[in-house]
Protein backbone atom coordinates (compact mmCIF):
# COMPACT_ATOMS: atom_id res chain seq x y z
CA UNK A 1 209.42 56.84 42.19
CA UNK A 2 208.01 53.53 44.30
CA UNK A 3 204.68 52.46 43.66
CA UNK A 4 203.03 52.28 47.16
CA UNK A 5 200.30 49.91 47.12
CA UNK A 6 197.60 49.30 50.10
CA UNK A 7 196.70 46.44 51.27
CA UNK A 8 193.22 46.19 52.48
CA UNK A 9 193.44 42.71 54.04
CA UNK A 10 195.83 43.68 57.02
CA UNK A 11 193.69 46.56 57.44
CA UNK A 12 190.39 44.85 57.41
CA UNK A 13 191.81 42.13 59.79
CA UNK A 14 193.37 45.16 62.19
CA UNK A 15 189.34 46.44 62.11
CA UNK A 16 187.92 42.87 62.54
CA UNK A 17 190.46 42.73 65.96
CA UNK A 18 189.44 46.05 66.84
CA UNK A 19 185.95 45.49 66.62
CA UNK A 20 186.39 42.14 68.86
CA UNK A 21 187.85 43.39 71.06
CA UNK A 22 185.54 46.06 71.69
CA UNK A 23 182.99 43.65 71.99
CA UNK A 24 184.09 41.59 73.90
CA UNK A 25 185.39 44.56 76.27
CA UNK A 26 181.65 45.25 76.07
CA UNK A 27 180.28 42.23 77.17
CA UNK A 28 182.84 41.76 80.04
CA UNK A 29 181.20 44.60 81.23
CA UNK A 30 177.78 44.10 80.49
CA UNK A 31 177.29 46.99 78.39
CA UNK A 32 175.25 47.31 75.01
CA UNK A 33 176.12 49.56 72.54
CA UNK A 34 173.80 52.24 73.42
CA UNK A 35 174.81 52.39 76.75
CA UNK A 36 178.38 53.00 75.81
CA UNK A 37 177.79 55.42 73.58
CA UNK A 38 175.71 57.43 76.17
CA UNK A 39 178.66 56.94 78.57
CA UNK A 40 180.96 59.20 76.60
CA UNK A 41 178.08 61.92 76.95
CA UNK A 42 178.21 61.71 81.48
CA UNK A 43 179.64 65.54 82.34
CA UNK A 44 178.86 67.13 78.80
CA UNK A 45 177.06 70.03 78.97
CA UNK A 46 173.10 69.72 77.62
CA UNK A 47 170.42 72.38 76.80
CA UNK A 48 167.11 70.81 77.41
CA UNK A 49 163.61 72.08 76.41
CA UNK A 50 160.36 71.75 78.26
CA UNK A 51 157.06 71.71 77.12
CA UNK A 52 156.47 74.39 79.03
CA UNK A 53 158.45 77.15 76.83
CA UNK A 54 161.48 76.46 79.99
CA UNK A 55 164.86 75.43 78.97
CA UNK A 56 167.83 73.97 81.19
CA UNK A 57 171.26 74.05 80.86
CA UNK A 58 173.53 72.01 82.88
CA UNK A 59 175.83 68.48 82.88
CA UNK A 60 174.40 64.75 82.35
CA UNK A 61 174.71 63.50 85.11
CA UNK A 62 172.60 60.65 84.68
CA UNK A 63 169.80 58.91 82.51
CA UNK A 64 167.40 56.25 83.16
CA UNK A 65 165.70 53.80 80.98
CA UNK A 66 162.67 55.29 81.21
CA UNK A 67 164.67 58.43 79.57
CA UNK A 68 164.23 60.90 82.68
CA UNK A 69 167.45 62.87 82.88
CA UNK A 70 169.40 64.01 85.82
CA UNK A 71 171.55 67.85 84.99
CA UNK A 72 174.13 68.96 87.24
CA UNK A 73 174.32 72.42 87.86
CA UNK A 74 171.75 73.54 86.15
CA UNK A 75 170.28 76.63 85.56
CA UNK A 76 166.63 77.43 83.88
CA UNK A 77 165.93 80.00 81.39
CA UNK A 78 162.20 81.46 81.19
CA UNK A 79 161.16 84.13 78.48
CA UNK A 80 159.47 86.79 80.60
CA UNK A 81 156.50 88.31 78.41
CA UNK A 82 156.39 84.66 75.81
CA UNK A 83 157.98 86.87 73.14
CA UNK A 84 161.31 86.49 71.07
CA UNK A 85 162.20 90.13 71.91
CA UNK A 86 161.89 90.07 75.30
CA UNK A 87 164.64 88.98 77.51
CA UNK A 88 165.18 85.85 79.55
CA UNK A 89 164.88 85.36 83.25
CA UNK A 90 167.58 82.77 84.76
CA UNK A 91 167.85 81.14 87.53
CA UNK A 92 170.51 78.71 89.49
CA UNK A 93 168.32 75.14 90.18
CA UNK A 94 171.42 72.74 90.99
CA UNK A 95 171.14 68.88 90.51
CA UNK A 96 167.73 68.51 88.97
CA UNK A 97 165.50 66.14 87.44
CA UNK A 98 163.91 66.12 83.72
CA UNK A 99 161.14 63.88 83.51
CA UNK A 100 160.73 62.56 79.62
CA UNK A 101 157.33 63.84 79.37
CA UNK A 102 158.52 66.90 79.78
CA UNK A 103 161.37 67.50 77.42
CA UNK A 104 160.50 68.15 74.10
CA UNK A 105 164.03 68.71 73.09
CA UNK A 106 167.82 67.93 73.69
CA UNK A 107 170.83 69.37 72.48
CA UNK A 108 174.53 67.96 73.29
CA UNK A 109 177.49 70.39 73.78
CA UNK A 110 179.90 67.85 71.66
CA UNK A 111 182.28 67.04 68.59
CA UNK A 112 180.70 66.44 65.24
CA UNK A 113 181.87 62.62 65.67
CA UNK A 114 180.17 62.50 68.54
CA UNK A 115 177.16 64.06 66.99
CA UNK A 116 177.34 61.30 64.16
CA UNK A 117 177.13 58.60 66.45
CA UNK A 118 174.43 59.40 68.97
CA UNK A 119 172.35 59.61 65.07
CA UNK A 120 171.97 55.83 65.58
CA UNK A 121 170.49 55.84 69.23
């Protein structure tokens, strides 16, 4: 039976060259890190809450710095009578805007690695 060993140095430099070149893909297109992580969320379907009791479904289609977000075919969801038993109203809004002071919660319709990594935004 051969004794396989692993060596960490040619993997560590393969990650070191990854992770330049990343970077410096990054910086050639004036992106931070942030901002490229949010770009793997465009067109991924969200469920937004309002302060309001409201909540929206639909696609990012775009956010702002400010943290306003744009949804793509959206459609709202209103509890008729405010109680858990009581069935939701729906309706088709479109391309509309979420204004950060209104959202008191966001959900992404993603992987679980892609859940891991929006932890650090």
């Amino acid at each position: 039976m051969e004794n396989h060993q692993l060596n960490m140095s040619s993997i560590e430099g393969n990650l070191d060259g990854f992770m330049s070149e990343c970077q410096s893909e990054m910086q050639h297109q004036n992106h931070s890190l942030p901002v490229a992580k949010l770009r793997r969320l465009l067109h991924r379907k969200l469920l937004i809450g309002a302060n309001d009791g409201r909540f929206f479904t639909g696609l990012l289609y775009c956010i702002d710095k400010q943290g306003n977000i744009l949804l793509q075919d959206a459609m709202e969801y209103l509890n008729i009578n405010n109680s858990k038993s009581s069935p939701m109203d729906q309706r088709y809004l479109g391309l509309i805007l979420i204004p950060s002071s209104c959202r008191m919660s966001c959900y992404v319709d993603c992987s679980m690695e892609d859940r891991i990594s929006l932890l650090s935004l």
